[in-house]
N, C-alpha and C. Protein backbone atom coordinates (compact mmCIF):
# COMPACT_ATOMS: atom_id res chain seq x y z
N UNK A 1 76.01 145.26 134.51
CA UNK A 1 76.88 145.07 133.38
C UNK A 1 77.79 143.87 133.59
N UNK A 2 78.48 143.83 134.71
CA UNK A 2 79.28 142.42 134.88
C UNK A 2 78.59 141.39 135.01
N UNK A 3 77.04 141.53 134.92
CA UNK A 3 75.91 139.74 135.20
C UNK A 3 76.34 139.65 133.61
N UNK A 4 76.02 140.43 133.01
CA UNK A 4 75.63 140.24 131.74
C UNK A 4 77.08 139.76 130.74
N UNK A 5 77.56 140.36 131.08
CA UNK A 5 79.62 139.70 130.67
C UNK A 5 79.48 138.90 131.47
N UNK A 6 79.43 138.27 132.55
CA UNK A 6 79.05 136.54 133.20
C UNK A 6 78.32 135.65 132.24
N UNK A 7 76.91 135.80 132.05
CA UNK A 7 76.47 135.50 131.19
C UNK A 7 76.96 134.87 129.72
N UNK A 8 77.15 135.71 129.24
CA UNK A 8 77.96 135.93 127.90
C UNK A 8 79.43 134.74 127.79
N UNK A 9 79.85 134.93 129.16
CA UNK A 9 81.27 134.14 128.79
C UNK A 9 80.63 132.74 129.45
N UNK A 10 79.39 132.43 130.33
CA UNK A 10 79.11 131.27 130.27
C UNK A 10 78.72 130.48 129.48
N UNK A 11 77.84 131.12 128.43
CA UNK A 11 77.00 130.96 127.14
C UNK A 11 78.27 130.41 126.46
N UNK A 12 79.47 131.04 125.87
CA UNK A 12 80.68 130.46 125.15
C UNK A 12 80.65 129.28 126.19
N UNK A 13 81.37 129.09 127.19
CA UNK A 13 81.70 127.89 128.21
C UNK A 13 80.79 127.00 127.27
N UNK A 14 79.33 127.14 127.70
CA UNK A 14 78.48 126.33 127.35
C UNK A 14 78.19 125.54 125.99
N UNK A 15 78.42 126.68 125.19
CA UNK A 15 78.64 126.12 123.47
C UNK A 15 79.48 125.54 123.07
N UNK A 16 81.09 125.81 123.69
CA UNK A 16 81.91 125.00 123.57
C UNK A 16 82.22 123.83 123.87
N UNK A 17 81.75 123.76 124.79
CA UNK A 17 81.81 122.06 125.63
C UNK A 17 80.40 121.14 125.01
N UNK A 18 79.67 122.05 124.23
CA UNK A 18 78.70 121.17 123.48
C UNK A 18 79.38 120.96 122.05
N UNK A 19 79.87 121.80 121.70
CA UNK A 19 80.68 121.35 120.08
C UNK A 19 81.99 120.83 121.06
N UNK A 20 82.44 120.32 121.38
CA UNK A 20 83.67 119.65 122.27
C UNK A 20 82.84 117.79 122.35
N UNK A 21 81.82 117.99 123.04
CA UNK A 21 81.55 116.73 123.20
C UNK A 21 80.79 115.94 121.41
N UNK A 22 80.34 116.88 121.18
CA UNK A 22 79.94 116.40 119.27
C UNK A 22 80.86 116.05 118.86
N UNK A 23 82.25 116.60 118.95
CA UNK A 23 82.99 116.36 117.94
C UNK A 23 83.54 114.99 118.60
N UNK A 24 83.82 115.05 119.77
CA UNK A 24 84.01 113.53 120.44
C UNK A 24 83.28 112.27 120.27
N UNK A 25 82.00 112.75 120.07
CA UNK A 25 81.00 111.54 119.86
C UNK A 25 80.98 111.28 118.72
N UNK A 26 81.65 112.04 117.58
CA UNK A 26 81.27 111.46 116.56
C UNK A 26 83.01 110.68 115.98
N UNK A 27 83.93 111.36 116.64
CA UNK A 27 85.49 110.72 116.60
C UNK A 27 85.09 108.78 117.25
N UNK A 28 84.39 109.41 118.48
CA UNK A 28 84.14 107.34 119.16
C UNK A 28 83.31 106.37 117.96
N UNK A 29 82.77 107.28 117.31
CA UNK A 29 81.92 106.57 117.04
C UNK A 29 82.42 106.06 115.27
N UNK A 30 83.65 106.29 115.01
CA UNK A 30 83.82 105.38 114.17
C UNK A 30 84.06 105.88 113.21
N UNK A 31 82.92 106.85 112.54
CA UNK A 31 82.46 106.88 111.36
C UNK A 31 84.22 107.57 110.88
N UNK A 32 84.52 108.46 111.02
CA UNK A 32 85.88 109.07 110.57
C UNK A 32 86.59 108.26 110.40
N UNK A 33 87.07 107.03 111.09
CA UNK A 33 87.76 106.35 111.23
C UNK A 33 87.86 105.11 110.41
N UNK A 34 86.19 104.84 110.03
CA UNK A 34 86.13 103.74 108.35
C UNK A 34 86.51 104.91 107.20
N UNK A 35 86.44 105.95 107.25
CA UNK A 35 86.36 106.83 105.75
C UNK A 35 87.83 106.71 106.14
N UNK A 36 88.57 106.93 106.45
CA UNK A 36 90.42 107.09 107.13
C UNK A 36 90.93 105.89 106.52
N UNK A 37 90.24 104.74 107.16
CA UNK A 37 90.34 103.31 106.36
C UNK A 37 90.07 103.24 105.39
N UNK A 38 89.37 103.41 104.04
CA UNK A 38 88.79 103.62 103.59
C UNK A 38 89.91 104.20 102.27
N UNK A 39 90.14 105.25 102.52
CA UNK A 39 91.13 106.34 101.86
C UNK A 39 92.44 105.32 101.85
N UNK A 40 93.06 105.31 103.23
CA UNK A 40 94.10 104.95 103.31
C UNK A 40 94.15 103.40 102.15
N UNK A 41 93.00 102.50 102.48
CA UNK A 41 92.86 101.91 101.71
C UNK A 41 92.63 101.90 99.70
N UNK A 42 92.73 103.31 99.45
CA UNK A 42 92.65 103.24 97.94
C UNK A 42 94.44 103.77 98.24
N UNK A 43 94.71 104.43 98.49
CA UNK A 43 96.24 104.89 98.64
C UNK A 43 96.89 103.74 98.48
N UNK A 44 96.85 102.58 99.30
CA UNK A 44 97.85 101.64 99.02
C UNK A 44 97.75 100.79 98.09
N UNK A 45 96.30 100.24 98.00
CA UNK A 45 96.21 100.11 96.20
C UNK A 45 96.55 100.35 95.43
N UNK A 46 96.29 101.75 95.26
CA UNK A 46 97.12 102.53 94.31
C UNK A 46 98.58 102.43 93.98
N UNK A 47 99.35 102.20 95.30
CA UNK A 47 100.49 102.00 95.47
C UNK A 47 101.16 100.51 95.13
N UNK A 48 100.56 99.66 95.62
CA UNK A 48 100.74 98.64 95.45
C UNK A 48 100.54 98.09 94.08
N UNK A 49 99.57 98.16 93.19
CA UNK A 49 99.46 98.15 91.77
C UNK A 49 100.36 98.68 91.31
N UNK A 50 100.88 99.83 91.82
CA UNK A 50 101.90 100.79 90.67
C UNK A 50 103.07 99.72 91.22
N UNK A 51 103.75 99.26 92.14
CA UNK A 51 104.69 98.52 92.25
C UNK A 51 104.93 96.97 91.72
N UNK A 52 103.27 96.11 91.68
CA UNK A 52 103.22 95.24 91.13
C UNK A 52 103.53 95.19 89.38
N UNK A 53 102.93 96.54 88.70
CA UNK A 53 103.34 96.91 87.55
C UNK A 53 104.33 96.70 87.16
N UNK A 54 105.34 97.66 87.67
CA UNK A 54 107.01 97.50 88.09
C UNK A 54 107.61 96.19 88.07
N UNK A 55 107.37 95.28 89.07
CA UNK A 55 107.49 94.37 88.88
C UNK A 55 107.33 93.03 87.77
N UNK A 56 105.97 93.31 87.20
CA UNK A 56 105.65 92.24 86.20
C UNK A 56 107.02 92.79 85.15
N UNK A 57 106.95 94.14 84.79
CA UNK A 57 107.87 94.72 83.66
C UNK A 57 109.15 93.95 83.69
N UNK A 58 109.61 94.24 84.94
CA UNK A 58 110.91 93.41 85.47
C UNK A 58 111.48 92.14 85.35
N UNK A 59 110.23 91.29 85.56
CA UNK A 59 109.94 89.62 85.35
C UNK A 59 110.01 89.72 83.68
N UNK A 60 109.28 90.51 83.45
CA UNK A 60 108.75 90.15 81.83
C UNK A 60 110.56 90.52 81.17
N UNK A 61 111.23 91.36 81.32
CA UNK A 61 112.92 91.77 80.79
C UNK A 61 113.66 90.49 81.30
N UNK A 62 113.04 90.25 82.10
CA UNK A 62 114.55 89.30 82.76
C UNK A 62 114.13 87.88 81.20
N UNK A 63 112.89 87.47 81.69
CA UNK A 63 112.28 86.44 80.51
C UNK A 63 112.80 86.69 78.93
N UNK A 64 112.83 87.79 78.61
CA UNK A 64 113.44 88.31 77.44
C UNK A 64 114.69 88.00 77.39
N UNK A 65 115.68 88.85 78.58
CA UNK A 65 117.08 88.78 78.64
C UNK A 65 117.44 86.93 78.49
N UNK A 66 116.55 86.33 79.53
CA UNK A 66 116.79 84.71 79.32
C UNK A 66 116.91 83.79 78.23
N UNK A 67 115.73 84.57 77.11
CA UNK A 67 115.69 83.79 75.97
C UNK A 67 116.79 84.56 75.07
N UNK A 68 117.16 85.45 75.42
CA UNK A 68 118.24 85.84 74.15
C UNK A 68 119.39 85.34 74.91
N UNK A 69 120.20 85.14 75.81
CA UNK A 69 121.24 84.50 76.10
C UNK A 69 121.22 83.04 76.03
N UNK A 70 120.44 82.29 76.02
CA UNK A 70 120.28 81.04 75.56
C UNK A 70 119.96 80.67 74.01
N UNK A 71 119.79 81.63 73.35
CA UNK A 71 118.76 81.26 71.97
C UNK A 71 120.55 80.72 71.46
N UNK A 72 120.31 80.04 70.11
CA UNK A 72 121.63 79.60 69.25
C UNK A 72 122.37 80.35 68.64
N UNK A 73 121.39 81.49 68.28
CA UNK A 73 122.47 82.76 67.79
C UNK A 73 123.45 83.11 68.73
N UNK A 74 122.77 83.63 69.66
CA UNK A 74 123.61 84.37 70.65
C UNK A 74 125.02 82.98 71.29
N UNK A 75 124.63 81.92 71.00
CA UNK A 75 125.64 80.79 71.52
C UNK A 75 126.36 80.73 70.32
N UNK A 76 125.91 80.76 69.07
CA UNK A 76 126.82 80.92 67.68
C UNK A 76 128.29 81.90 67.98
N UNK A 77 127.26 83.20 68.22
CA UNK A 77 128.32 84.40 68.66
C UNK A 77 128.95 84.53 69.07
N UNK A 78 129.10 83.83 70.59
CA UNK A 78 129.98 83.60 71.66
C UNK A 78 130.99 82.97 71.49
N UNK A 79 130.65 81.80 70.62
CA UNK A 79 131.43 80.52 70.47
C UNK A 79 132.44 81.35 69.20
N UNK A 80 131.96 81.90 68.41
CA UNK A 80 133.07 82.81 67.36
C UNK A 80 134.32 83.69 68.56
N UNK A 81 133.54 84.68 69.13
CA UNK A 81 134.24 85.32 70.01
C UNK A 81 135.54 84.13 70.75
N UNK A 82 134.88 83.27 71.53
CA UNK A 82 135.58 81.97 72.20
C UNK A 82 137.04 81.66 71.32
N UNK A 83 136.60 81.30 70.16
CA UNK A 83 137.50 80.46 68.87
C UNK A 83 138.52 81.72 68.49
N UNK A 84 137.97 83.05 67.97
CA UNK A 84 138.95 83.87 68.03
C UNK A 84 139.76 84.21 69.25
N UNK A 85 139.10 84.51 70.03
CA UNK A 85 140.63 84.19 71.65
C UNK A 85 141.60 82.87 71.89
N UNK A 86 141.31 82.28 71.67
CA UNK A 86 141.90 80.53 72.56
C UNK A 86 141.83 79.73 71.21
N UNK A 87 141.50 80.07 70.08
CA UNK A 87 141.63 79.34 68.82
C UNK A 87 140.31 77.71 68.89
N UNK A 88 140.25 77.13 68.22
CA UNK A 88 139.23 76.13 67.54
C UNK A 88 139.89 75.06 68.59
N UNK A 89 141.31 74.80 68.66
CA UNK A 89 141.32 73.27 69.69
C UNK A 89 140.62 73.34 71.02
N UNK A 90 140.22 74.60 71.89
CA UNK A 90 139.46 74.75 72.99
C UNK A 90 137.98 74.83 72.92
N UNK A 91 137.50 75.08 71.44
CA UNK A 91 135.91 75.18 71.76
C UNK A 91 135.30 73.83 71.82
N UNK A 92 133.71 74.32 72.61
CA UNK A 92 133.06 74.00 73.30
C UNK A 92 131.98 72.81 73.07
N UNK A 93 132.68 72.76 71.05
CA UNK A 93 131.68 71.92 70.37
C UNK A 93 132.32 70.66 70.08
């Protein structure tokens, strides 16, 4: 009875250190490690697009904000505002 429980727990020993070294050979060998790349690589894409997005939006407001503080209306406006504080002998025209 104890050959046979010898046996038995060598057989585990034995299976394990064969799924032990598979799983090793296949960790060296790369393949996990392009799919890892791979992934990680749509993740930051992903990420990075969503921030570039962000960004264009940002560029594109500021371009907006630029042309309305320069346009003539908005300098019309100012220049009223200006003339009513400090009166017509200080403006700008």
């Amino acid at each position: 009875m104890k050959e046979s429980h010898l046996v038995k727990v060598l057989k585990f020993i034995a299976v394990t250190g064969i799924m032990t070294a598979a799983v090793i050979s296949v960790l060296k060998s790369g393949i996990i490690r392009h799919k890892l790349d791979e992934v990680k690589r749509k993740f930051n894409y992903k990420k990075n697009r969503d921030s570039m997005i962000l960004i264009a939006k940002q560029i594109n407001q500021d371009i907006k904000n630029i042309n309305r503080r320069t346009s003539r209306k908005y300098h019309e406006k100012n220049q009223e505002k200006y003339n009513e504080l400090w009166g017509n002998d200080y403006s700008c025209n």
